[in-house]
PDB file of N, CA and C in Angstrom:
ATOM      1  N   UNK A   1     101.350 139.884  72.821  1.00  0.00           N
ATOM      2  CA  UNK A   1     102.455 138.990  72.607  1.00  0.00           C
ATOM      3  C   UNK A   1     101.911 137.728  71.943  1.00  0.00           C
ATOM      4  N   UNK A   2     102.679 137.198  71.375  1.00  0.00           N
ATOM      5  CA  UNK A   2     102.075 135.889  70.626  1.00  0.00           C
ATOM      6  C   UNK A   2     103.396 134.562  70.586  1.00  0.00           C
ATOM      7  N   UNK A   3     103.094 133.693  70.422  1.00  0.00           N
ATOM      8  CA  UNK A   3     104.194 132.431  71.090  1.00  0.00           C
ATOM      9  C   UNK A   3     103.820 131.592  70.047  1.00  0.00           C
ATOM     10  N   UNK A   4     104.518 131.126  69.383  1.00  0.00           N
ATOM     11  CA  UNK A   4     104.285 130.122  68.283  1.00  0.00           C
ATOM     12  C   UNK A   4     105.503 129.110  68.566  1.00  0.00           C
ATOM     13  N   UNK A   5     104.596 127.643  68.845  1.00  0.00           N
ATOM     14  CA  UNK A   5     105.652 126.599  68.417  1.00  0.00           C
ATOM     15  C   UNK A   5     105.418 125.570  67.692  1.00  0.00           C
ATOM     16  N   UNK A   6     106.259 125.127  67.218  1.00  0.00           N
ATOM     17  CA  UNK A   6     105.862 123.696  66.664  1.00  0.00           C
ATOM     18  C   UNK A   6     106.561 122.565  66.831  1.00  0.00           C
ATOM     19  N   UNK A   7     106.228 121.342  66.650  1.00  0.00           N
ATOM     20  CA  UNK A   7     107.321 119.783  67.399  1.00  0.00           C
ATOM     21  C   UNK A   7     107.014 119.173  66.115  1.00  0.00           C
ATOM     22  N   UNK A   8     108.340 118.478  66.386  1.00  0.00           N
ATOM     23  CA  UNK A   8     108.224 117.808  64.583  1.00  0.00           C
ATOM     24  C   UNK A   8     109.063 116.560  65.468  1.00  0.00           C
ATOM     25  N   UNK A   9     109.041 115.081  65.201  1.00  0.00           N
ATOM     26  CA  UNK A   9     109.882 114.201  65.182  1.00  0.00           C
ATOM     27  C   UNK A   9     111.101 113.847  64.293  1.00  0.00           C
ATOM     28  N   UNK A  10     112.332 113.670  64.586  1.00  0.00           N
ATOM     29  CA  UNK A  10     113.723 113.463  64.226  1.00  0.00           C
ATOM     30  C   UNK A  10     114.014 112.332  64.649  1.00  0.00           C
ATOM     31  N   UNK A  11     114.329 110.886  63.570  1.00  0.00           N
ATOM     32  CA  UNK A  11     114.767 110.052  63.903  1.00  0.00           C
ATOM     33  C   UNK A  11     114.046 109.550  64.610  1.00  0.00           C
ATOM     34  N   UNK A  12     114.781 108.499  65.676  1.00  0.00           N
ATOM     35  CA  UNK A  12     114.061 107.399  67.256  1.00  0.00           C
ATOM     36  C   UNK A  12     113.219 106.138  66.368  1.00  0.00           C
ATOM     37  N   UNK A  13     112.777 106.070  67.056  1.00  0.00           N
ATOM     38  CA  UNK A  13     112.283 104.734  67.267  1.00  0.00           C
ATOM     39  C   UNK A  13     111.291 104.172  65.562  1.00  0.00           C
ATOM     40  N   UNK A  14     111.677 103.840  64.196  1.00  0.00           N
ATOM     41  CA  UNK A  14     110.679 103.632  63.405  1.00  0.00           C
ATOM     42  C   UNK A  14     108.948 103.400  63.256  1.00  0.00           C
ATOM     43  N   UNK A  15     109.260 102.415  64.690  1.00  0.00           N
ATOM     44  CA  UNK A  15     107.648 102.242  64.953  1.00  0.00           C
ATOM     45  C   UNK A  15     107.306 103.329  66.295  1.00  0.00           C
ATOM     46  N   UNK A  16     107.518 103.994  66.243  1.00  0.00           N
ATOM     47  CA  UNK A  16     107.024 105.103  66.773  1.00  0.00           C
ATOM     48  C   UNK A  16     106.197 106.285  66.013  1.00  0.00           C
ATOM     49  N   UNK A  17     104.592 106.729  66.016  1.00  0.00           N
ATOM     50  CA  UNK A  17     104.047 107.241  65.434  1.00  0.00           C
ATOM     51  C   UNK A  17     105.009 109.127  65.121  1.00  0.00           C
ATOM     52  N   UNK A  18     104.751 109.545  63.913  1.00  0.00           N
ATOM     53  CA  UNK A  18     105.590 110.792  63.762  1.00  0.00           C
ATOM     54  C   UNK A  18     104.995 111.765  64.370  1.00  0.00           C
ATOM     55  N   UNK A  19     105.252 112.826  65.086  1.00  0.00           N
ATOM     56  CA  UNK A  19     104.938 114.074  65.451  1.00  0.00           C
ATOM     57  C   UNK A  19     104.827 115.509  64.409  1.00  0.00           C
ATOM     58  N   UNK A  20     103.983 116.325  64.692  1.00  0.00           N
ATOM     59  CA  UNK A  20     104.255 116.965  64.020  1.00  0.00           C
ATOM     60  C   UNK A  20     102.687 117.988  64.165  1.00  0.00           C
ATOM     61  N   UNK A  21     103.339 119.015  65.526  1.00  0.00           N
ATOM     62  CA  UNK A  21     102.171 119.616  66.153  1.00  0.00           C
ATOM     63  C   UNK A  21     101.932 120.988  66.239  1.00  0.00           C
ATOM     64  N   UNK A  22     101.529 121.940  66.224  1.00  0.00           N
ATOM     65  CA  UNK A  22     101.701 123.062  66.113  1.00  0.00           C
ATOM     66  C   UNK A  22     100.590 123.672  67.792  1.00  0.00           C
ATOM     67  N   UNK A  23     101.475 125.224  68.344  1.00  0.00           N
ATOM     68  CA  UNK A  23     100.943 125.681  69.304  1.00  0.00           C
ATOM     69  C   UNK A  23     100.922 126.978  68.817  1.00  0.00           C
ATOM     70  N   UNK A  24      99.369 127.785  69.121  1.00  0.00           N
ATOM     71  CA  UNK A  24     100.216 129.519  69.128  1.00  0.00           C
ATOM     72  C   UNK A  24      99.085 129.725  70.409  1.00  0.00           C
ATOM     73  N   UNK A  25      99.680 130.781  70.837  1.00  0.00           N
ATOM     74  CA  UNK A  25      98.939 130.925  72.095  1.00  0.00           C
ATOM     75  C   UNK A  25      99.372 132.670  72.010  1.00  0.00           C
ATOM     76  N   UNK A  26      98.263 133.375  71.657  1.00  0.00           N
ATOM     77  CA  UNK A  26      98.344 134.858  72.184  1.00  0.00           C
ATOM     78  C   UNK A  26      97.580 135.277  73.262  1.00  0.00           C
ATOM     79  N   UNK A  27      98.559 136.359  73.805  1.00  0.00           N
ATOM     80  CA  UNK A  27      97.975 136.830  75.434  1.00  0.00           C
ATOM     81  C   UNK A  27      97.815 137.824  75.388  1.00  0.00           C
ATOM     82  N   UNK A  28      96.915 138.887  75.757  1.00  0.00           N
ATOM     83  CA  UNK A  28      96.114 139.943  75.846  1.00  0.00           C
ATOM     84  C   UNK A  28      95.888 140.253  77.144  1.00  0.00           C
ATOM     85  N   UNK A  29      96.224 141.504  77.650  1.00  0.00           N
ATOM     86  CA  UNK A  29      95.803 141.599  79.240  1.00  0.00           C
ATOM     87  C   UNK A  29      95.006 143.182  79.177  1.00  0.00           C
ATOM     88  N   UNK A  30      94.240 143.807  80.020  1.00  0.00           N
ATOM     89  CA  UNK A  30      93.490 144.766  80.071  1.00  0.00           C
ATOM     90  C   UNK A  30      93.667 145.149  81.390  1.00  0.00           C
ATOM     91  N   UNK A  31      94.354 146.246  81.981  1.00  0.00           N
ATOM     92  CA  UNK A  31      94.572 146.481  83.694  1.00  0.00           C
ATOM     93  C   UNK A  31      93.202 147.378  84.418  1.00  0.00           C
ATOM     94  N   UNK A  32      93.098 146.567  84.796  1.00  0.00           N
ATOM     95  CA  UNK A  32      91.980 148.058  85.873  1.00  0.00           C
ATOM     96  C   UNK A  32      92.878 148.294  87.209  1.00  0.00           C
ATOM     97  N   UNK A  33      92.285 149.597  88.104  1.00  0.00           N
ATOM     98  CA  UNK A  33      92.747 149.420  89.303  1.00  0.00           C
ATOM     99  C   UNK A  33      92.639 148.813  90.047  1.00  0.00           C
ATOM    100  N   UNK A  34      93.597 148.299  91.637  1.00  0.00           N
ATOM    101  CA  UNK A  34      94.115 147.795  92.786  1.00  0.00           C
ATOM    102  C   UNK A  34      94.032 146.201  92.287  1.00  0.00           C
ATOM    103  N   UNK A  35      94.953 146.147  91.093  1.00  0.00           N
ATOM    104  CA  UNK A  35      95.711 145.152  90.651  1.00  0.00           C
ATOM    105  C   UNK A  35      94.451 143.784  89.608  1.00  0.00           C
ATOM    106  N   UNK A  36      92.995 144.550  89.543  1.00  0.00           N
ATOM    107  CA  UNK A  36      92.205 143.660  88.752  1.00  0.00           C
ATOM    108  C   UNK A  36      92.682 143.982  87.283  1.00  0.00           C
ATOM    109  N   UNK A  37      92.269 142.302  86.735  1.00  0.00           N
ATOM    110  CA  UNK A  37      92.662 142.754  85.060  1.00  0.00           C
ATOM    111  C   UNK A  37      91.971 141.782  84.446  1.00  0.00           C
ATOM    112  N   UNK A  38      92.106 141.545  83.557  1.00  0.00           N
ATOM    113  CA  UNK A  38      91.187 140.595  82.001  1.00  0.00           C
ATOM    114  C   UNK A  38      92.489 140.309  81.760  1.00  0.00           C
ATOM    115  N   UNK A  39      92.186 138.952  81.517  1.00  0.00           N
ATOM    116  CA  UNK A  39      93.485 138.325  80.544  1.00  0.00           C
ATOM    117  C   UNK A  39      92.856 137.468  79.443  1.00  0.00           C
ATOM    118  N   UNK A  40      93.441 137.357  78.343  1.00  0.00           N
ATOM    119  CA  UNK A  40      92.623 136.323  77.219  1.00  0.00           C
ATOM    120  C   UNK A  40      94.181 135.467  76.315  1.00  0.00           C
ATOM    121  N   UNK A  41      94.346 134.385  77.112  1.00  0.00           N
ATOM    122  CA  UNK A  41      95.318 133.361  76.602  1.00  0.00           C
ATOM    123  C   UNK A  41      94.876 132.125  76.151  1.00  0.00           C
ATOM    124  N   UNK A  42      94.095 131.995  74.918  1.00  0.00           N
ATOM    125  CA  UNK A  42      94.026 130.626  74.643  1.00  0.00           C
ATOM    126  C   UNK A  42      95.047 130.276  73.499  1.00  0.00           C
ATOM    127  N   UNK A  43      95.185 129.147  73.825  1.00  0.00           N
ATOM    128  CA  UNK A  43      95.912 127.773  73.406  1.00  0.00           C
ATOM    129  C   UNK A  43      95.689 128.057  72.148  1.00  0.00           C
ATOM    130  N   UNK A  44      95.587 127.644  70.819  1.00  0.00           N
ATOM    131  CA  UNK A  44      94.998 127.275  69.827  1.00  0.00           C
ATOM    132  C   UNK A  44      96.501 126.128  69.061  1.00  0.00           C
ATOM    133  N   UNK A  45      95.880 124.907  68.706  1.00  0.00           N
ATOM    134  CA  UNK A  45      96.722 124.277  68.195  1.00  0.00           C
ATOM    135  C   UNK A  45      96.140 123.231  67.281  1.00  0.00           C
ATOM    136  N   UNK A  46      97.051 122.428  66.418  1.00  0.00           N
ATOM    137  CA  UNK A  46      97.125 121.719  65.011  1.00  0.00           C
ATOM    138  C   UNK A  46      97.697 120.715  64.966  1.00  0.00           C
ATOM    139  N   UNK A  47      97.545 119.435  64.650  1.00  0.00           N
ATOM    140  CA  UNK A  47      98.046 118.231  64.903  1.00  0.00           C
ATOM    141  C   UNK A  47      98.242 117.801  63.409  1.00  0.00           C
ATOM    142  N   UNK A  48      99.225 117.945  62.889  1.00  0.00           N
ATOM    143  CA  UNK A  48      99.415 118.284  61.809  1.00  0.00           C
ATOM    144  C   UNK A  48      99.434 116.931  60.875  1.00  0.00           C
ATOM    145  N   UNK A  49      99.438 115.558  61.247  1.00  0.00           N
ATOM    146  CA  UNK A  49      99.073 114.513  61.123  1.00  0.00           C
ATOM    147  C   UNK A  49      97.749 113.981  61.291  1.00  0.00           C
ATOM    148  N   UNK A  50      96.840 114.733  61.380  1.00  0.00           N
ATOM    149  CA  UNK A  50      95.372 114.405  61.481  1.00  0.00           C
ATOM    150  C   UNK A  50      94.843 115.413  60.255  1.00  0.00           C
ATOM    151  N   UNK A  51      93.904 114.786  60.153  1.00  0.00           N
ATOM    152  CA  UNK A  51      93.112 115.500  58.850  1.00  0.00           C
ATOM    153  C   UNK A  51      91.530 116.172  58.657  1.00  0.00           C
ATOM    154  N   UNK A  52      91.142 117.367  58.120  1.00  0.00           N
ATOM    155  CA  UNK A  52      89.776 117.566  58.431  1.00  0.00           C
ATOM    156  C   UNK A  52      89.600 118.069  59.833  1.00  0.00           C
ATOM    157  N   UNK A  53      88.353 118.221  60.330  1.00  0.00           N
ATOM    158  CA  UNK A  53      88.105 118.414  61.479  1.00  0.00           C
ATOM    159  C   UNK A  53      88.818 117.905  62.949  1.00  0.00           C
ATOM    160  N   UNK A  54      89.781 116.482  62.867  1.00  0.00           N
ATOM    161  CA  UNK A  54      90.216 116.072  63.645  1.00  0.00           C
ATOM    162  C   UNK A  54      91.783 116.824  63.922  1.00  0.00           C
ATOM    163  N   UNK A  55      92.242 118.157  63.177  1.00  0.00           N
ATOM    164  CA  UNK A  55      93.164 118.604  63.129  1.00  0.00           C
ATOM    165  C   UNK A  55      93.642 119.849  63.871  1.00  0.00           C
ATOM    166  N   UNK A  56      92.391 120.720  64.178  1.00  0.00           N
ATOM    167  CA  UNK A  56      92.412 122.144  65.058  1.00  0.00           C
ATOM    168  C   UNK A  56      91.763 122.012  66.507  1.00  0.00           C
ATOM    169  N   UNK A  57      92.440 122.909  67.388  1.00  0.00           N
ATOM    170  CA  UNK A  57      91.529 123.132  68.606  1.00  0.00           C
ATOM    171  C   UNK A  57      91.620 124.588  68.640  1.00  0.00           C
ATOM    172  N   UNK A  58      90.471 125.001  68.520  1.00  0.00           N
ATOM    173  CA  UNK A  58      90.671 126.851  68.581  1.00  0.00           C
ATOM    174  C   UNK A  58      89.454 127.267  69.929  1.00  0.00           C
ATOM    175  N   UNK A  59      90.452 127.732  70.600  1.00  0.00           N
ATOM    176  CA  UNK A  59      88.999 127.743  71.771  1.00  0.00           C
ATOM    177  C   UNK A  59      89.092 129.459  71.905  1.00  0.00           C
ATOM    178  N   UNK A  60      87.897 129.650  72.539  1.00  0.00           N
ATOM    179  CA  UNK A  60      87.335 131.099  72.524  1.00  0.00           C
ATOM    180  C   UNK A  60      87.044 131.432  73.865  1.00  0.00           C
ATOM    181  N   UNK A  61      87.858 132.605  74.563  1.00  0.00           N
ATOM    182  CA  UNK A  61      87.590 132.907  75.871  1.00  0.00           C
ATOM    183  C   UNK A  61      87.815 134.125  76.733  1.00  0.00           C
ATOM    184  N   UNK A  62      87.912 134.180  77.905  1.00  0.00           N
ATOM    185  CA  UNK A  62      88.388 135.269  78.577  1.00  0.00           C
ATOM    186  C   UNK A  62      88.311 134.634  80.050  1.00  0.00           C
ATOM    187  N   UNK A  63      89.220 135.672  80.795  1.00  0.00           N
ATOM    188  CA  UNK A  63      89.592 135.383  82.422  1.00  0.00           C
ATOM    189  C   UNK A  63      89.563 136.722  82.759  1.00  0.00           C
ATOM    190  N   UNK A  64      89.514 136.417  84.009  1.00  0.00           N
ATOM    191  CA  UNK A  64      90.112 137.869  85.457  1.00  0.00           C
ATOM    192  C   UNK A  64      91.261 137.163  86.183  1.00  0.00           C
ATOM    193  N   UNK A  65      91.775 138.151  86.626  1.00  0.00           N
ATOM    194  CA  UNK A  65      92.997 138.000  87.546  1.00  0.00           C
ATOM    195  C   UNK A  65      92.911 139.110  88.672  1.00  0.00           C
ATOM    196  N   UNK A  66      94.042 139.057  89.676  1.00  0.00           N
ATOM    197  CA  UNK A  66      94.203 139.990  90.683  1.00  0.00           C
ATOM    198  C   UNK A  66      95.537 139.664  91.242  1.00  0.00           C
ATOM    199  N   UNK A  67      96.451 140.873  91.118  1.00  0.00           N
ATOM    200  CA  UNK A  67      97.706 140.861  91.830  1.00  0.00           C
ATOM    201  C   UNK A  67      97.707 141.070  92.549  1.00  0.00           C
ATOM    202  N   UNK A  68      98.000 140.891  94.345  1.00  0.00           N
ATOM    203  CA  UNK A  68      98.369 141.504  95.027  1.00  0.00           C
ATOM    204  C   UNK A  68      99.594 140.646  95.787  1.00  0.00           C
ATOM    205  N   UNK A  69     100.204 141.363  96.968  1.00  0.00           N
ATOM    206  CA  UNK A  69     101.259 141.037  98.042  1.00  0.00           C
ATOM    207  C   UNK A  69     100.903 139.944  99.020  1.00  0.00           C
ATOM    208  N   UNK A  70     101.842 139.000  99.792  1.00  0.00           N
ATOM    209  CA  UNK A  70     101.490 138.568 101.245  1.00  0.00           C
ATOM    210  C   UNK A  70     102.741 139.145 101.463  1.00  0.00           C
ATOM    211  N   UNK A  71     102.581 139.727 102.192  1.00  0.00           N
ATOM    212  CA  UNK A  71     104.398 140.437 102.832  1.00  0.00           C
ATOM    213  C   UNK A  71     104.868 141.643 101.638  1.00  0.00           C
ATOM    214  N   UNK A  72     106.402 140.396 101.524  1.00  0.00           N
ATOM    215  CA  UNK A  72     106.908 141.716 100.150  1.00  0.00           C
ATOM    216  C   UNK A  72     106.672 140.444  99.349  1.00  0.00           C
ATOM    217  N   UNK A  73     105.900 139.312  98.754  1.00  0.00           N
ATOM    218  CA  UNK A  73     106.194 138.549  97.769  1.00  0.00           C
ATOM    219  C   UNK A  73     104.853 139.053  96.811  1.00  0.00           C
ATOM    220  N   UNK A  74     105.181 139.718  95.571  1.00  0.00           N
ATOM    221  CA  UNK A  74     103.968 139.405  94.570  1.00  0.00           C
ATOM    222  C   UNK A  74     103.634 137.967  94.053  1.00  0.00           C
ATOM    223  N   UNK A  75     102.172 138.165  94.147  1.00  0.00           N
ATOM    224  CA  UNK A  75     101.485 136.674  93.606  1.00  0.00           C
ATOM    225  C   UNK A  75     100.405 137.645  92.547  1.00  0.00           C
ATOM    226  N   UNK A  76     100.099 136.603  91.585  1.00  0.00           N
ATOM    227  CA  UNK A  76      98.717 137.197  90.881  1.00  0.00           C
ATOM    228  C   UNK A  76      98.268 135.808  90.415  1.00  0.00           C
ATOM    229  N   UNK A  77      96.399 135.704  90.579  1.00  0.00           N
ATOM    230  CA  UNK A  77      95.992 134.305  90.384  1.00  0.00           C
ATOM    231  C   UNK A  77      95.065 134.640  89.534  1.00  0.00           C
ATOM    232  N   UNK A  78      94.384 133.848  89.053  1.00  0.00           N
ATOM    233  CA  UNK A  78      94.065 134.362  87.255  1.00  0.00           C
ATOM    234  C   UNK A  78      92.578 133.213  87.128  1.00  0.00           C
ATOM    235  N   UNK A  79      91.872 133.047  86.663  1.00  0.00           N
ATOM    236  CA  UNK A  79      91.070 131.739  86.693  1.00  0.00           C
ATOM    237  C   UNK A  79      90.177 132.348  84.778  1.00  0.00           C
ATOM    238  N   UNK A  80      90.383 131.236  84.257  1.00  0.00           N
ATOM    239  CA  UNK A  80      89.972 131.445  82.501  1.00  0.00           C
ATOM    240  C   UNK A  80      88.661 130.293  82.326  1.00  0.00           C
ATOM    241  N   UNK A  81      87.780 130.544  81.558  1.00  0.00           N
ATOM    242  CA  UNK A  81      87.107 130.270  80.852  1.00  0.00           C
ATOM    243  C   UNK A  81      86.837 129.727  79.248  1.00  0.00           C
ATOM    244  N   UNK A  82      87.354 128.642  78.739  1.00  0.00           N
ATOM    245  CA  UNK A  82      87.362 128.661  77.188  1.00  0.00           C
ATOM    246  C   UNK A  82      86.051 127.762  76.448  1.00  0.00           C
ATOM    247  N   UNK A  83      86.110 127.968  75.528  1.00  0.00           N
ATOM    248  CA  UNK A  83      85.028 127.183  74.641  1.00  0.00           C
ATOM    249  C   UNK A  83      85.266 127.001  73.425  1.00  0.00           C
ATOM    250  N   UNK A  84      86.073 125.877  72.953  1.00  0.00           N
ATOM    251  CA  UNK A  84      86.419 124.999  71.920  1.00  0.00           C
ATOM    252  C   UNK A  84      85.681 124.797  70.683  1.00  0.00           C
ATOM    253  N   UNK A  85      85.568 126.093  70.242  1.00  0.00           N
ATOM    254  CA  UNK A  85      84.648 126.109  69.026  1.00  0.00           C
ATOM    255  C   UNK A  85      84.831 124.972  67.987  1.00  0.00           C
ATOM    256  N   UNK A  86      86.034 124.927  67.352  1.00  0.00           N
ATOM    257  CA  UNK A  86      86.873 123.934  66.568  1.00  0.00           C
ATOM    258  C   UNK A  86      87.590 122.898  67.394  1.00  0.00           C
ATOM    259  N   UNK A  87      86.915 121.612  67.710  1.00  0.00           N
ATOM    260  CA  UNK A  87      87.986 120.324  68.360  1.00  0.00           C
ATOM    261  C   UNK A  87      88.001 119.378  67.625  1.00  0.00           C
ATOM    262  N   UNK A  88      88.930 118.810  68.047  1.00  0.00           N
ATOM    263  CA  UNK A  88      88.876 117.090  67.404  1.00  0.00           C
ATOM    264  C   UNK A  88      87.514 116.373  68.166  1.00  0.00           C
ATOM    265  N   UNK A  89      87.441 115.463  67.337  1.00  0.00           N
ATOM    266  CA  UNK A  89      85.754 114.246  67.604  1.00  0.00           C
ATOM    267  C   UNK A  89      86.453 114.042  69.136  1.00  0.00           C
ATOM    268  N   UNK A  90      86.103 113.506  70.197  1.00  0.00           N
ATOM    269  CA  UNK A  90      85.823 112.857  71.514  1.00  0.00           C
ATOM    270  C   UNK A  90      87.267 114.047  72.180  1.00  0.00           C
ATOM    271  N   UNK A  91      86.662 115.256  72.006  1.00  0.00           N
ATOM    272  CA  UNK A  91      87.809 116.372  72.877  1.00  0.00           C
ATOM    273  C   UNK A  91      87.200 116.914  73.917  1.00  0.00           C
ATOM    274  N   UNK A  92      86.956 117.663  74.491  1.00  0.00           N
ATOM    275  CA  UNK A  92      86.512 118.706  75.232  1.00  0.00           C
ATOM    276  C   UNK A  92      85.441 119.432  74.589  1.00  0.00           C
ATOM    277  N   UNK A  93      84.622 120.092  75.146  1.00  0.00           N
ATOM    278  CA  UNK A  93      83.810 121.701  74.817  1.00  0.00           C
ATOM    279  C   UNK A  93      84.480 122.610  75.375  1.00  0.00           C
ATOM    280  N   UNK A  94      84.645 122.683  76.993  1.00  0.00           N
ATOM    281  CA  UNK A  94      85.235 123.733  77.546  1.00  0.00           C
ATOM    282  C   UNK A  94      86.338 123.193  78.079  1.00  0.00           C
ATOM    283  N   UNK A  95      87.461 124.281  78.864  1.00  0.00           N
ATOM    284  CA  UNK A  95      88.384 124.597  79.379  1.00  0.00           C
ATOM    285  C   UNK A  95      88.274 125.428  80.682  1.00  0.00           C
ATOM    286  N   UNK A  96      89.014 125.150  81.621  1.00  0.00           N
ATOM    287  CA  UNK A  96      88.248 126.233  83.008  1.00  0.00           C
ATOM    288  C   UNK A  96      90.195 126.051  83.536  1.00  0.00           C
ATOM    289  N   UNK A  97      90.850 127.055  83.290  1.00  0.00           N
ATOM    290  CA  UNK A  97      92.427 127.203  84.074  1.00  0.00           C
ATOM    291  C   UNK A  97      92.181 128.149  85.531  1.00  0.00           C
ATOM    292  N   UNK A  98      92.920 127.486  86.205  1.00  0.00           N
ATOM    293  CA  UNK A  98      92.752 128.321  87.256  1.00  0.00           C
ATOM    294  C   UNK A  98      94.752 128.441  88.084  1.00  0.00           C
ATOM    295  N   UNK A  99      95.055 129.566  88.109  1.00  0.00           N
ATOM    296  CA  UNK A  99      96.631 129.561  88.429  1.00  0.00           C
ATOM    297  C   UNK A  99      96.687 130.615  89.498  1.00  0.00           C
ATOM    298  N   UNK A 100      97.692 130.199  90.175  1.00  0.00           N
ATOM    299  CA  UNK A 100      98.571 130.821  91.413  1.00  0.00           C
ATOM    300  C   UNK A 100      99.961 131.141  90.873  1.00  0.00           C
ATOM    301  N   UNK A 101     100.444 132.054  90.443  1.00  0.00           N
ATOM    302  CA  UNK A 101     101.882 132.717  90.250  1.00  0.00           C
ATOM    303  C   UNK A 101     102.920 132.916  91.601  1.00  0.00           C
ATOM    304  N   UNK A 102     103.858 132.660  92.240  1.00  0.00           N
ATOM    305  CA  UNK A 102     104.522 133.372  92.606  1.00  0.00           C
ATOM    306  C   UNK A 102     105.984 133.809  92.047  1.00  0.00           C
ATOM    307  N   UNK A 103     105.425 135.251  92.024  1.00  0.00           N
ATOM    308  CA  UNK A 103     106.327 135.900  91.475  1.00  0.00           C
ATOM    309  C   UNK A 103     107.787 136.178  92.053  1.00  0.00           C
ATOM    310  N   UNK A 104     108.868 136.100  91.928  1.00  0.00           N
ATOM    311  CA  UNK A 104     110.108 136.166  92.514  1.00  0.00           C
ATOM    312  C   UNK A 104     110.837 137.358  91.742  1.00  0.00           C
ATOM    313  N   UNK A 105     111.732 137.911  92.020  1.00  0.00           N
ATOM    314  CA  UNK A 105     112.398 139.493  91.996  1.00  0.00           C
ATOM    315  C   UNK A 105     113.409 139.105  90.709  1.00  0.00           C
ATOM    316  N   UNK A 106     113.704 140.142  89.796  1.00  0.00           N
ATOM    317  CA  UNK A 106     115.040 139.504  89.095  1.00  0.00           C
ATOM    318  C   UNK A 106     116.244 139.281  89.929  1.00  0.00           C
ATOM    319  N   UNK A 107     116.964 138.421  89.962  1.00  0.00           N
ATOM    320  CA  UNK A 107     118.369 138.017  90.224  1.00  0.00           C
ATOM    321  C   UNK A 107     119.187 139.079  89.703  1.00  0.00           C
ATOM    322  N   UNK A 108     118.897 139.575  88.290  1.00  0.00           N
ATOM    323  CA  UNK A 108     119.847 140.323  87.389  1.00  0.00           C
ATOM    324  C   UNK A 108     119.601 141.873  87.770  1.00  0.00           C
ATOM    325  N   UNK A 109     118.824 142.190  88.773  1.00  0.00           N
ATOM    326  CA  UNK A 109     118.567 143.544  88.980  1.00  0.00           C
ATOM    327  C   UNK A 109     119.226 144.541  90.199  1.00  0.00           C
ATOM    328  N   UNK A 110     120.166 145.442  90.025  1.00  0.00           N
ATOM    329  CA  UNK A 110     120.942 145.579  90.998  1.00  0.00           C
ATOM    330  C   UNK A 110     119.966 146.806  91.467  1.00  0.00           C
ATOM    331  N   UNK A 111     120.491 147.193  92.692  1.00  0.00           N
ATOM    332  CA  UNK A 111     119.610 148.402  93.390  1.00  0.00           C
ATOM    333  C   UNK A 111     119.046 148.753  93.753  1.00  0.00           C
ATOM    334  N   UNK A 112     117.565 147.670  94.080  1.00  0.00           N
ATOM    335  CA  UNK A 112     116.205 147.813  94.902  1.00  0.00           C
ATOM    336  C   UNK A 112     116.288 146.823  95.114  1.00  0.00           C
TER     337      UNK A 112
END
């Protein structure tokens, strides 16, 4: 799957600096059994008002995850690793996400 956005400023305030940012973020998952998996979601984004090197963050990575139950509620918690090959001057090197999901049932699903 892949997610592309971008923010642009409209109008407001004149002395307000303009926007104009770009996100894509593709996600990749790999399942093994009793709910272990690989996930690879980095960020990568463009500040489209900066120039040269001060304009990309492309980071390079991978995670594990694990789904399982407490009761009947699914949770799956995930913890990632990135490394910011391409940043702006005074950014980061790495990235370290670490998430707790709880998952809730569809509303829209009749029958189970």
């Amino acid at each position: 799957m892949l997610l592309v956005r971008n923010l642009w400023s409209v109008g407001g305030d004149p002395n307000r600096p303009d926007v104009n940012a770009l996100l894509l973020q593709y996600l990749l998952f790999y399942n093994f059994p009793k709910g272990w998996y690989l996930a690879m979601e980095p960020i990568i984004t463009a500040d489209w008002t900066q120039s040269g090197t001060n304009r990309w963050t492309v980071p390079f990575g991978i995670g594990v995850g694990k789904f399982f139950r407490i009761g009947r509620v699914p949770i799956t918690t995930r913890a990632q690793a990135f490394y910011n090959a391409v940043r702006p001057d005074f950014s980061a090197a790495w990235e370290l996400r670490i998430s707790l999901v709880l998952i809730r049932p569809n509303p829209l699903r009749f029958g189970k």
